[in-house]
Protein backbone atom coordinates (compact mmCIF):
# COMPACT_ATOMS: atom_id res chain seq x y z
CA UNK A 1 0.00 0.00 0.00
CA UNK A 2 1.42 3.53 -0.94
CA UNK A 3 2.42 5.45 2.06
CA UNK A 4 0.37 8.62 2.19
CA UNK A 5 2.34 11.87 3.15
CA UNK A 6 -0.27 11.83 6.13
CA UNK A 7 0.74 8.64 7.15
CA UNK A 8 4.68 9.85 6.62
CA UNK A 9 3.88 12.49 9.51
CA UNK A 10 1.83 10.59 11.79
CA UNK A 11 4.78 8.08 11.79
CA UNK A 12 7.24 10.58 12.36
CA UNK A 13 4.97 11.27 15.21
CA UNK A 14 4.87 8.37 16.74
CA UNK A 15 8.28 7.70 16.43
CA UNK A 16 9.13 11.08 18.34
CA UNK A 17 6.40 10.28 21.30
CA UNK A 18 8.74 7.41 21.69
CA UNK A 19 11.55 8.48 21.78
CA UNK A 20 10.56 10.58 24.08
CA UNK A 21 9.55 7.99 26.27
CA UNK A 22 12.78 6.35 26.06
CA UNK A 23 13.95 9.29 27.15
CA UNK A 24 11.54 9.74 30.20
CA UNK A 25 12.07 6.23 31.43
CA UNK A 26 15.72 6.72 30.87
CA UNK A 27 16.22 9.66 32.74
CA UNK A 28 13.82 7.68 35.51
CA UNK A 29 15.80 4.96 35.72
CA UNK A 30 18.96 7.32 35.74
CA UNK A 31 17.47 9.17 38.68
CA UNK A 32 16.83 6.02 40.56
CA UNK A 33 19.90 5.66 43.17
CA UNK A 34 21.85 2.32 43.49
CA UNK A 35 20.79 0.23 45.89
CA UNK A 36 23.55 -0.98 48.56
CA UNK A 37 24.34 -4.42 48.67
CA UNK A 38 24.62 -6.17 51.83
CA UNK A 39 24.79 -10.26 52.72
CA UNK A 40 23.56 -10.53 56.54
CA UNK A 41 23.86 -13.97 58.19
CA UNK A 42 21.24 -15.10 60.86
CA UNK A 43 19.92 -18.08 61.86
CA UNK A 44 16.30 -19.09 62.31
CA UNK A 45 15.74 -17.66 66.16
CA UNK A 46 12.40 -15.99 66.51
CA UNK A 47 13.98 -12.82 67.29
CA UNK A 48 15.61 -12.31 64.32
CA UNK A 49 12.53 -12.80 62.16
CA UNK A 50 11.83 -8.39 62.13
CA UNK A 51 15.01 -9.11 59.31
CA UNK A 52 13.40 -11.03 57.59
CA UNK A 53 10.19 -9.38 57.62
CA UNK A 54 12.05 -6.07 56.14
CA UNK A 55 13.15 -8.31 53.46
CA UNK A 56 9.79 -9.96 52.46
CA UNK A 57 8.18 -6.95 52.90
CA UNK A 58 10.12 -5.08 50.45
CA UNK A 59 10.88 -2.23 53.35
CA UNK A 60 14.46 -2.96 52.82
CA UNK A 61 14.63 -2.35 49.28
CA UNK A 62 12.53 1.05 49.87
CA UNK A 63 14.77 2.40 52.04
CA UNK A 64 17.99 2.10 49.00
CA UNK A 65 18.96 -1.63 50.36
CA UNK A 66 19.34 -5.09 48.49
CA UNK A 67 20.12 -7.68 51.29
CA UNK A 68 20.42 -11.07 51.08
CA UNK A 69 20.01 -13.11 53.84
CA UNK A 70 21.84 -16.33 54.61
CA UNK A 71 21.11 -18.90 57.37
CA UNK A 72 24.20 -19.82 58.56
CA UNK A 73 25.26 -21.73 61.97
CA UNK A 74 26.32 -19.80 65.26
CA UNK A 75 29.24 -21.22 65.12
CA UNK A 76 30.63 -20.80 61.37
CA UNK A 77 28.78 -17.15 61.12
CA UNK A 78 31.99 -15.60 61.88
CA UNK A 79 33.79 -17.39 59.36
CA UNK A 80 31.47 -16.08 56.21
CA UNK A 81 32.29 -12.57 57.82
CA UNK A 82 35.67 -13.34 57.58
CA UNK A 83 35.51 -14.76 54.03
CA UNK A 84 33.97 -11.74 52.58
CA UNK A 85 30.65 -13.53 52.16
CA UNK A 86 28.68 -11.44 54.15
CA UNK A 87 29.29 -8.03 55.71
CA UNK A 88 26.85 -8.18 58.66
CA UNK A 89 25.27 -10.26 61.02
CA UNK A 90 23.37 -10.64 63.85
CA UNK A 91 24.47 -13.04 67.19
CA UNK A 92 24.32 -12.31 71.05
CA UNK A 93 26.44 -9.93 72.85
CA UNK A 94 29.01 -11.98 73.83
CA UNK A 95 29.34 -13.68 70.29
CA UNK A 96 30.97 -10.54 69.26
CA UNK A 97 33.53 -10.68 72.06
CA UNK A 98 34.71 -13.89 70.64
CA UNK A 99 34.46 -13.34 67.36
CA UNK A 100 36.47 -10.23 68.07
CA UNK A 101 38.96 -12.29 69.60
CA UNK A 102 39.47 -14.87 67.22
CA UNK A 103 40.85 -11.39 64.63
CA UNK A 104 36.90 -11.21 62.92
CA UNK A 105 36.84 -7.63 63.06
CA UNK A 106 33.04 -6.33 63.84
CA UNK A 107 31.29 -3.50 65.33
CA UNK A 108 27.65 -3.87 67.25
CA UNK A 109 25.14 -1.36 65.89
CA UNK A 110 22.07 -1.63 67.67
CA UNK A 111 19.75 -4.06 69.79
CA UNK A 112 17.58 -6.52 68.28
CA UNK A 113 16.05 -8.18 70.77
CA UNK A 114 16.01 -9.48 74.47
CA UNK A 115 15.01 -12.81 75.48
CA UNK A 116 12.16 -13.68 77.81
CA UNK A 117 11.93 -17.16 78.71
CA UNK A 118 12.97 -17.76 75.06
CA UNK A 119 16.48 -19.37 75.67
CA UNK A 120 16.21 -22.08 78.24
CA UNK A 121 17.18 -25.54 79.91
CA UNK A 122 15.21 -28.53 79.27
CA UNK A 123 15.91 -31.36 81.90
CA UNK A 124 13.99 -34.83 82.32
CA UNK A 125 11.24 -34.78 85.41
CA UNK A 126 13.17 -36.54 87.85
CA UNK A 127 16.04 -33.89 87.90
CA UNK A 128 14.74 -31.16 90.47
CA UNK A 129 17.60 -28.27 90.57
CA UNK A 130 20.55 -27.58 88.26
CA UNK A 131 22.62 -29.10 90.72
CA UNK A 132 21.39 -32.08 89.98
CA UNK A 133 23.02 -32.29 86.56
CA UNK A 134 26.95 -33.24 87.73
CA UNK A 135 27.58 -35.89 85.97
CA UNK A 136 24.73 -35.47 83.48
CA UNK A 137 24.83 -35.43 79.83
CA UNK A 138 23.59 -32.11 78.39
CA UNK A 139 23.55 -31.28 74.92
CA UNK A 140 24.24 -27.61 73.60
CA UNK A 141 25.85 -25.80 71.13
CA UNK A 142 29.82 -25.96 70.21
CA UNK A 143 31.59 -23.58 72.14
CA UNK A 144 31.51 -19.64 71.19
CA UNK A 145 27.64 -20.34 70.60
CA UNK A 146 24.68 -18.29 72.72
CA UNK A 147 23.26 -22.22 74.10
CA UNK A 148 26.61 -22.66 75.26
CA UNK A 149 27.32 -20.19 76.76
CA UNK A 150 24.14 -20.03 78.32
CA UNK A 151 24.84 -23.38 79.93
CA UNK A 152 28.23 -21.68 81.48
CA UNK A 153 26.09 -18.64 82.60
CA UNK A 154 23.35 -21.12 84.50
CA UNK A 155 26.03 -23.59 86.08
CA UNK A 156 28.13 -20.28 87.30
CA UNK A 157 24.96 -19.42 88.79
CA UNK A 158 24.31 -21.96 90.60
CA UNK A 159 27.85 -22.75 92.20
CA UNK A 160 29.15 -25.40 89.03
CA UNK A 161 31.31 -25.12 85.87
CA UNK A 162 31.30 -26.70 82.89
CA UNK A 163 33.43 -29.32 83.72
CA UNK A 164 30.77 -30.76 86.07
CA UNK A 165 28.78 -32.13 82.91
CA UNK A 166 29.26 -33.80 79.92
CA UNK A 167 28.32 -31.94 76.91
CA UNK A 168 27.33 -33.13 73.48
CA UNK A 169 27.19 -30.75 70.60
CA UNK A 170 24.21 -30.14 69.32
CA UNK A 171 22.59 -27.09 67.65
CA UNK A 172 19.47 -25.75 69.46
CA UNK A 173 16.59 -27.74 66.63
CA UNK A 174 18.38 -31.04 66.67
CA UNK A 175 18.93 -30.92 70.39
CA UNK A 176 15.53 -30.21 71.18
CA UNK A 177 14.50 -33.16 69.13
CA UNK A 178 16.38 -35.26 70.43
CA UNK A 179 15.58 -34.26 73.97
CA UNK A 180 11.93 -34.72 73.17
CA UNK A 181 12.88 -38.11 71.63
CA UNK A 182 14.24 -39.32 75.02
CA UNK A 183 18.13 -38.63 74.51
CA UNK A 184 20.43 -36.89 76.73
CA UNK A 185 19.36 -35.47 80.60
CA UNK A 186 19.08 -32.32 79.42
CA UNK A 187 19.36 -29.55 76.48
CA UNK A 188 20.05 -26.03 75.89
CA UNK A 189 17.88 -24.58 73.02
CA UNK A 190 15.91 -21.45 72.16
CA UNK A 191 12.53 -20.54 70.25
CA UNK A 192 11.23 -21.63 68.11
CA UNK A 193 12.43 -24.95 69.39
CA UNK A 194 12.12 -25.02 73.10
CA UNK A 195 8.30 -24.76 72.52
CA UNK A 196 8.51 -28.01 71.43
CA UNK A 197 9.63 -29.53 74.65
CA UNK A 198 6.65 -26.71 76.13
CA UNK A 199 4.18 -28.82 73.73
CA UNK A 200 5.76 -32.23 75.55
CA UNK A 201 5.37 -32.22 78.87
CA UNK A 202 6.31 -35.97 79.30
CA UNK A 203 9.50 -35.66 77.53
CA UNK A 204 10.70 -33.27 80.63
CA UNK A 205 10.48 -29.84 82.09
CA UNK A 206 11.80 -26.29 81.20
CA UNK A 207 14.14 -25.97 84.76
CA UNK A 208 15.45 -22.26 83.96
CA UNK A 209 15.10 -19.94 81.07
CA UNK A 210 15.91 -16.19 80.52
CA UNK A 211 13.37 -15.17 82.70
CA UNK A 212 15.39 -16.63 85.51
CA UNK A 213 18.78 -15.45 84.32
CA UNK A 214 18.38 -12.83 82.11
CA UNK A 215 21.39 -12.84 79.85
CA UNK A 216 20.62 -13.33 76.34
CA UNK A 217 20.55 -10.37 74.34
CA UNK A 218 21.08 -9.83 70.38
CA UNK A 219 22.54 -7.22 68.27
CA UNK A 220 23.18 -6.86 64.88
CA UNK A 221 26.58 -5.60 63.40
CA UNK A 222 29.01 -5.53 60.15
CA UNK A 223 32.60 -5.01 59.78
CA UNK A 224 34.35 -2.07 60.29
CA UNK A 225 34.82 -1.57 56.50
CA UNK A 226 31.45 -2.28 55.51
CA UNK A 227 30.44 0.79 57.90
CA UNK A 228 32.86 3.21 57.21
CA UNK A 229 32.04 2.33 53.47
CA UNK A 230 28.69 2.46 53.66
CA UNK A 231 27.46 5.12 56.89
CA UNK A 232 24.03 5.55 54.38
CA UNK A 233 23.58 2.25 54.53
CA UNK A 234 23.71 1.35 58.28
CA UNK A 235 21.45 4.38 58.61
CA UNK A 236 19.05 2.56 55.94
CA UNK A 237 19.65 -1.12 58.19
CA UNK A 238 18.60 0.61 61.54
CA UNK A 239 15.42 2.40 59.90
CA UNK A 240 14.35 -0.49 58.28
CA UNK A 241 14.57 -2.51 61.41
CA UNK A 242 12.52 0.03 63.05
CA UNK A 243 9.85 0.29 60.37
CA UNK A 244 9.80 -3.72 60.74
CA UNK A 245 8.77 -3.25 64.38
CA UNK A 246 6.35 -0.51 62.84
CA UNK A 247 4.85 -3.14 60.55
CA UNK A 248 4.23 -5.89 63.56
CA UNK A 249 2.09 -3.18 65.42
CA UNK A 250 0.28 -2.22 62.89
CA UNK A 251 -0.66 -5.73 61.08
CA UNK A 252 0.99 -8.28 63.86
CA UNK A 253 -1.28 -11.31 62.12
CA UNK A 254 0.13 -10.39 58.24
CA UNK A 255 3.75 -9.77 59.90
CA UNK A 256 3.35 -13.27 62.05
CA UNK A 257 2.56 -14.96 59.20
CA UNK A 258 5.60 -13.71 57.33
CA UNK A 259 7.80 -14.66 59.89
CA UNK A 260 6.39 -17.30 61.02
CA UNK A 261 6.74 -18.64 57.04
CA UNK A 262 10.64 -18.64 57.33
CA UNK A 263 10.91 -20.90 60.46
CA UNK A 264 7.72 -23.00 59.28
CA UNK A 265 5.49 -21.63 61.96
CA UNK A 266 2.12 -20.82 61.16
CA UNK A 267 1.00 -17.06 62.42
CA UNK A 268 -0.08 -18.22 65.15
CA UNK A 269 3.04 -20.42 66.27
CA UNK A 270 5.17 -17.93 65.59
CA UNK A 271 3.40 -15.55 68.04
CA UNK A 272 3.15 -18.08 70.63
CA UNK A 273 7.46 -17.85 70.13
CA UNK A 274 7.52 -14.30 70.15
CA UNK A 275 5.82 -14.23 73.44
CA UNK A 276 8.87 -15.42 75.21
CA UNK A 277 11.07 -12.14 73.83
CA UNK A 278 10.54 -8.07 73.26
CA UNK A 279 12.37 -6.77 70.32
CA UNK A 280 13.80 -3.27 71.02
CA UNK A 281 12.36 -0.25 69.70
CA UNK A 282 14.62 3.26 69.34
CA UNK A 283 14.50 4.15 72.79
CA UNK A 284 14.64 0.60 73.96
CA UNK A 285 18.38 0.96 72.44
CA UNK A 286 19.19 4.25 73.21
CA UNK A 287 19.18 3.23 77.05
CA UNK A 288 20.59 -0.15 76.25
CA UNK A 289 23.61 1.57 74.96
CA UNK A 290 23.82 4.36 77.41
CA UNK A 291 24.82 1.68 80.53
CA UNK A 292 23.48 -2.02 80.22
CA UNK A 293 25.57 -2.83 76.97
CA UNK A 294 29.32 -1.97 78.87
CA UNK A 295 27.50 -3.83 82.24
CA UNK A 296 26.85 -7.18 80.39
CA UNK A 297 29.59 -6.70 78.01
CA UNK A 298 32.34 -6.60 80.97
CA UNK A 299 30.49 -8.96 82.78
CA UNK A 300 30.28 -11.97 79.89
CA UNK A 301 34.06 -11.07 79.07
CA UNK A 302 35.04 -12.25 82.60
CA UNK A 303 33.31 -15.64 82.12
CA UNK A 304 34.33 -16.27 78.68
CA UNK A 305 38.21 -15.40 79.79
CA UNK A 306 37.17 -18.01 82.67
CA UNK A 307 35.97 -20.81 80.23
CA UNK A 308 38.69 -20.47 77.77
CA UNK A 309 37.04 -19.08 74.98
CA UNK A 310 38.96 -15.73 74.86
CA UNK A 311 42.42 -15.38 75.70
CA UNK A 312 42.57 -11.36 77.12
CA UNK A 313 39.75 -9.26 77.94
CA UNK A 314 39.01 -6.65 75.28
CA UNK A 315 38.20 -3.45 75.62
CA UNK A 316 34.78 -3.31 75.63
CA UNK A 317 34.47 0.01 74.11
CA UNK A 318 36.29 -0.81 70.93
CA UNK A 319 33.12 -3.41 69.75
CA UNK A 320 30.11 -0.77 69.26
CA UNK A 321 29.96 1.76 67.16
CA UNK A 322 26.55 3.64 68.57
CA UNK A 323 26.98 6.92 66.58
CA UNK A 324 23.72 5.63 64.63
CA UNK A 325 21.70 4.57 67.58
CA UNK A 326 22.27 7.70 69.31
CA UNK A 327 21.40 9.64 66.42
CA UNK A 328 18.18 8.42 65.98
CA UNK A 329 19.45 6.65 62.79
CA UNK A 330 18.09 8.93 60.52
């Protein structure tokens, strides 16, 4: 068909609209800043889940970040950091002393959460005090783990060492099970497992938890270089953690469910964990920081240095870096 000097011009017009477009969506995309990278290693404890919610929920990518997260072992997380293949992480307090120690550089940013009867003992029925366990067989974590030392932080407690048990290594899940499967006098394990020896009463008995020694608290942190690289970032981390917490108030049965998705919990299981911890809001850290950090800090450095697991005691304030916290972290 003969092309019409109408159709000649309506072409050309077309053809200019889109290039204009291109242009448009060009200059969009142009305008559109780079999102940070950042590889964070957790594990599957209940009060790391507000993570994970700021990565399903896409409030980490708002806020300029793409994270991955990787489920890696207490035990080996410091060795990814060390490897380059992640930058941050999140562990108890005194996992960073130790990690510290053993020359993986990191810095503690902010609080996460604190447990509430979420970390515990699980003993069979016919053992009636801690004491009870010399001799025992209780399994827990490899050393430089939270369930280990836990167990040191119960048995100092209560006038015994380590040395006054025999321990198996087990993480927290498969040491639960096997607890509820009849093996071993006792366990050390956290949520969302120790519900399961809750939901099995004639397995055993919960003998102590947080609420009865309140020592297990998480941060989240990254290497030095990651934050000196990357000050925007952390910034970005902390908010989105916040606007995570945000998210639970707002719709706690769609944020449950989220959650609860990762560890295999439905909504409702997962809130029946959560019960057993608080996860800490700005000012929550801001006075967590301002005394009880150094407190615990100096305090769990003694009875690592007393267990072996560090050599020297550190200086304390050379593993925070709370110029983000105390900010505000906007």
């Amino acid at each position: 068909m003969k092309m019409t000097f109408r159709h000649r011009i309506a072409g050309l017009a077309l053809a200019t609209l889109g290039l204009a477009a291109f242009g448009q969506a060009g200059e969009a995309q142009a305008q559109t800043p780079a999102q940070t990278k950042v590889a964070i290693g957790i594990s599957g404890w209940t009060g790391f889940a507000p993570l994970t919610l700021a990565k399903e929920a896409g409030i980490f990518a708002k806020n300029g970040l793409d994270v991955t997260i990787q489920k890696i072992p207490q035990a080996s997380r410091h060795l990814a950091i060390a490897s380059g293949a992640i930058q941050c992480a999140a562990t108890t307090v005194e996992t960073w002393i130790v990690w510290n120690a053993a020359g993986v550089a990191t810095r503690q940013l902010f609080q996460l959460d604190k447990s509430y009867g979420a970390d515990g003992m699980a003993v069979r029925n016919s053992i009636a005090s801690i004491k009870d366990l010399k001799g025992k067989t209780v399994a827990a974590s490899s050393p430089g783990t939270a369930p280990y030392f836990t167990l040191a932080w119960f048995l100092k407690e209560n006038g015994m060492n380590l040395k006054d048990v025999n321990i198996v290594n087990m993480e927290p899940g498969p040491a639960a099970q096997a607890f509820v499967a009849g093996q071993n006098d006792a366990a050390m394990t956290y949520e969302p497992f120790l519900s399961a020896v809750r939901a099995a009463p004639q397995s055993g008995k919960i003998i102590a938890t947080t609420l009865d020694y309140p020592m297990v608290m998480d941060t989240f942190g990254c290497t030095p270089a990651f934050i000196s690289a990357n000050e925007g970032a952390v910034r970005a981390l902390l908010k989105s953690y916040y606007e995570a917490l945000d998210m639970i108030k707002a719709d706690e049965a769609k944020a449950f469910g989220i959650m609860g998705a990762d560890v295999k919990q439905s909504a409702e299981q997962f809130g029946n964990s959560a019960k057993f911890l608080r996860w800490q809001g700005p000012e929550d850290n801001r006075k967590f920081f301002a005394g009880p950090w150094q407190e615990f800090s100096a305090k769990a450095a003694d009875l690592l240095l007393e267990i072996g697991l560090i050599k020297t005691k550190p200086d304390i304030a050379t593993l925070v870096d709370t110029r983000f916290v105390m900010g505000g972290g906007s």
